[in-house]
C-alpha atoms as a PDB file:
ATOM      1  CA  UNK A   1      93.267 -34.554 -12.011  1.00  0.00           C
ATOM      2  CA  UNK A   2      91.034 -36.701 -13.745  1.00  0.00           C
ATOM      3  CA  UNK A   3      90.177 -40.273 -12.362  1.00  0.00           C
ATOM      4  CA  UNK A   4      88.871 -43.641 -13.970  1.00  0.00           C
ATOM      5  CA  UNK A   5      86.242 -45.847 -13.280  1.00  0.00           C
ATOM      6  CA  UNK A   6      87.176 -49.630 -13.902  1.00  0.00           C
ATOM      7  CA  UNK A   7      84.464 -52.417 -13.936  1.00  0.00           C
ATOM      8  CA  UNK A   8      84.515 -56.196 -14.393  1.00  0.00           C
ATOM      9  CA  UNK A   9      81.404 -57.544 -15.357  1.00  0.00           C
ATOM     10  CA  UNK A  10      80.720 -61.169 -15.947  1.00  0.00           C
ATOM     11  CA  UNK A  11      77.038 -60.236 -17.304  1.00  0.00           C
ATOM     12  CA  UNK A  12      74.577 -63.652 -17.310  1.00  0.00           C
ATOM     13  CA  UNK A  13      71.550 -62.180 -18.795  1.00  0.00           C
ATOM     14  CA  UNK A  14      72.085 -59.931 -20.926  1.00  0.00           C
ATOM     15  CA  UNK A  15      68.836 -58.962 -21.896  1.00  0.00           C
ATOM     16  CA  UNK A  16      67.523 -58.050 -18.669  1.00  0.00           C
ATOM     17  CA  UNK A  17      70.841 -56.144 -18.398  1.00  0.00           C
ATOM     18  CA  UNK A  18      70.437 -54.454 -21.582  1.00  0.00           C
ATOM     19  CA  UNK A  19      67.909 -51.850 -19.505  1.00  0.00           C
ATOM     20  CA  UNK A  20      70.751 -50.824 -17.351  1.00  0.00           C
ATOM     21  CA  UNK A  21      73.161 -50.619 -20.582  1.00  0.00           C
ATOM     22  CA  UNK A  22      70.856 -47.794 -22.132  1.00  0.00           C
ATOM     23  CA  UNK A  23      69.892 -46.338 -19.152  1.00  0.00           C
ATOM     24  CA  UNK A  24      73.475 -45.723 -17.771  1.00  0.00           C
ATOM     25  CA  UNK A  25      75.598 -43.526 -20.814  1.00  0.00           C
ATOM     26  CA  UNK A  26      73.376 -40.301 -20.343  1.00  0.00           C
ATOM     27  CA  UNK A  27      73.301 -40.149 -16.685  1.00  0.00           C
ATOM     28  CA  UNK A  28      77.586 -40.966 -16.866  1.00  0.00           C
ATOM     29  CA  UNK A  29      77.543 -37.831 -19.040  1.00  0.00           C
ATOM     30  CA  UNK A  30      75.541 -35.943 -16.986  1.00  0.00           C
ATOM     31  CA  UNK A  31      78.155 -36.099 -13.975  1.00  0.00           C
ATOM     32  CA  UNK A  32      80.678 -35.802 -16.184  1.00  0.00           C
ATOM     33  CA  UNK A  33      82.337 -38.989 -16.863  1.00  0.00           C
ATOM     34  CA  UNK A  34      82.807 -40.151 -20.150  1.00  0.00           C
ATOM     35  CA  UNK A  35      83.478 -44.040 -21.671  1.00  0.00           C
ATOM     36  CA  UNK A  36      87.136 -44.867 -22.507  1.00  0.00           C
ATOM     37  CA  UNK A  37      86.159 -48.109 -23.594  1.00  0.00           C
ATOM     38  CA  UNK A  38      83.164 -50.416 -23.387  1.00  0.00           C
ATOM     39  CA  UNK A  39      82.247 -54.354 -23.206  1.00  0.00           C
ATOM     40  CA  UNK A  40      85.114 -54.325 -24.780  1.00  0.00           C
ATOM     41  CA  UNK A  41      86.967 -57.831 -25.652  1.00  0.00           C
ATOM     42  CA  UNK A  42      89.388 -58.869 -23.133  1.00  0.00           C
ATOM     43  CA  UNK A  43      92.974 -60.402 -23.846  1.00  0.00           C
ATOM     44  CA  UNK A  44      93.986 -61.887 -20.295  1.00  0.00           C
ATOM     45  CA  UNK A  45      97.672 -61.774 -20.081  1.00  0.00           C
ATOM     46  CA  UNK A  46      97.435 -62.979 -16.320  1.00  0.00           C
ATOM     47  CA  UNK A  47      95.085 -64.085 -13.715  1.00  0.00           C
ATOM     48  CA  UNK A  48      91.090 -65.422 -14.145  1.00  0.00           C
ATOM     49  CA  UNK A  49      90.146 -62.641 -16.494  1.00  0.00           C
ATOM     50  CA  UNK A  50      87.451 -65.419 -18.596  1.00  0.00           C
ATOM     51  CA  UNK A  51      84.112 -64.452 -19.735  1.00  0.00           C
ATOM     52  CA  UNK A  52      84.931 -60.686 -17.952  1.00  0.00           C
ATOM     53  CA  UNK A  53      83.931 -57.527 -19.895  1.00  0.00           C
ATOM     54  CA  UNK A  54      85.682 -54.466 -19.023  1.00  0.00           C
ATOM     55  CA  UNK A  55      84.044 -51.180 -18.751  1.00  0.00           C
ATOM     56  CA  UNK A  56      86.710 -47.764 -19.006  1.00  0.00           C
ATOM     57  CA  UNK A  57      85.003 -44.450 -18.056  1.00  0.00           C
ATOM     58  CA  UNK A  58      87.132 -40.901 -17.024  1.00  0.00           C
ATOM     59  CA  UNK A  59      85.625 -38.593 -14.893  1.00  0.00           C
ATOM     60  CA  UNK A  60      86.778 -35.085 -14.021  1.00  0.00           C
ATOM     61  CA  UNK A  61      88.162 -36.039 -10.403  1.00  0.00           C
ATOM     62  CA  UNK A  62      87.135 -38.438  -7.736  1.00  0.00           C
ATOM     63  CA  UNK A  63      84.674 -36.508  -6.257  1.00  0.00           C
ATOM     64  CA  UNK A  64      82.722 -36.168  -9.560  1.00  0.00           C
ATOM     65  CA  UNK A  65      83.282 -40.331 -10.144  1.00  0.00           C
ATOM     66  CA  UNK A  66      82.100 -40.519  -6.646  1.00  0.00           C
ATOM     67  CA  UNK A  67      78.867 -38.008  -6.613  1.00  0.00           C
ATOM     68  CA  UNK A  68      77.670 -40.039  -9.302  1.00  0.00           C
ATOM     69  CA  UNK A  69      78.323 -43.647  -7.671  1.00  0.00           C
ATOM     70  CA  UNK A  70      76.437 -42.563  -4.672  1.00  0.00           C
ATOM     71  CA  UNK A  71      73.552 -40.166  -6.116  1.00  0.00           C
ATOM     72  CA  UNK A  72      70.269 -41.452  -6.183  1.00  0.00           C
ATOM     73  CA  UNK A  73      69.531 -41.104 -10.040  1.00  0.00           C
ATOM     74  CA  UNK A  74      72.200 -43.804  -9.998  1.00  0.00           C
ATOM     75  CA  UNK A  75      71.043 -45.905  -7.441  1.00  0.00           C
ATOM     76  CA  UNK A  76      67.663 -45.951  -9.318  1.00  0.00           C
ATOM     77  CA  UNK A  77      69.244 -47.336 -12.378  1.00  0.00           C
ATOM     78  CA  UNK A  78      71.812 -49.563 -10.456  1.00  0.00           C
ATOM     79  CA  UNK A  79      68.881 -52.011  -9.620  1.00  0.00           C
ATOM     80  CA  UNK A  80      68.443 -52.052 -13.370  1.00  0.00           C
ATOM     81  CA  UNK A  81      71.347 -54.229 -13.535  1.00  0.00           C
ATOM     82  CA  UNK A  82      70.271 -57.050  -9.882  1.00  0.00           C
ATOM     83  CA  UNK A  83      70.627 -60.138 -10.789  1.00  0.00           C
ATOM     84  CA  UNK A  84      72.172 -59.947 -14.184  1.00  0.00           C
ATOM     85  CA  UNK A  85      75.981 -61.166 -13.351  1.00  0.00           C
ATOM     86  CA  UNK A  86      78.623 -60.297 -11.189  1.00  0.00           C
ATOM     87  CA  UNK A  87      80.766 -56.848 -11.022  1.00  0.00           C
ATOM     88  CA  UNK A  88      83.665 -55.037  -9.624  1.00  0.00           C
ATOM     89  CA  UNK A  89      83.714 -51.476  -9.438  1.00  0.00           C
ATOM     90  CA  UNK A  90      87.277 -49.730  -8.785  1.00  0.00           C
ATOM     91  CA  UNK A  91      88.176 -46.222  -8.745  1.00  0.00           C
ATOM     92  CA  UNK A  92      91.284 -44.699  -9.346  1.00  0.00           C
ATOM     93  CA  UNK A  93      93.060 -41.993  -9.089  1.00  0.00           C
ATOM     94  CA  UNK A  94      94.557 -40.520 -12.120  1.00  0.00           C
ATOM     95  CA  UNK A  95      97.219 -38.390 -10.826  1.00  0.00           C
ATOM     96  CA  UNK A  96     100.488 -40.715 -10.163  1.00  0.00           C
ATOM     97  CA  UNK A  97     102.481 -39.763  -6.905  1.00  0.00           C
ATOM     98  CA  UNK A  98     104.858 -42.157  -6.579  1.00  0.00           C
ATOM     99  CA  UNK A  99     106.704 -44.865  -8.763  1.00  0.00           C
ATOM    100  CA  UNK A 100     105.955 -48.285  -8.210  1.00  0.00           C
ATOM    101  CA  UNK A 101     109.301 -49.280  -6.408  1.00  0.00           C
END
């Protein structure tokens, strides 16, 4: 079942974070994943959603979302994007098991 990377990024420099913007797609391919959406405008319908970018990706399963999160190719490029804002990384599972009642 395939599973989806969500991130929140509130970037505040955005050129130093541009490095980590190019370097990122090809090595997301390369374990799989693939972008739903990207920096894509938000619409905040509830909660403190302002000046957040949201960042979609699928991946195969969670253990391909997850051999990429902790590989060290990514860790390499994750220091790309220190001290350029603030994220939140959440993974989920795509495969529903129960309703939300």
């Amino acid at each position: 079942m395939p599973a989806y990377m969500i991130v929140e990024a509130r970037i505040t420099d955005l050129p130093r974070f541009r490095a980590y913007a190019e370097a990122n797609p090809p090595l997301v391919a390369r374990f799989g994943g693939r972008y739903l959406a990207i920096r894509t405008a938000t619409e905040p319908l509830e909660g403190d959603w302002e000046g957040a970018k949201v960042v979609i990706s699928e991946w195969p399963d969670m253990d391909a979302a997850r051999r990429y999160w902790h590989s060290p190719e990514y860790a390499a490029v994750k220091r790309l994007r220190e001290g350029t804002g603030t994220f939140r990384v959440l993974l989920v599972d795509g495969l529903a098991t129960e309703t939300l009642a």
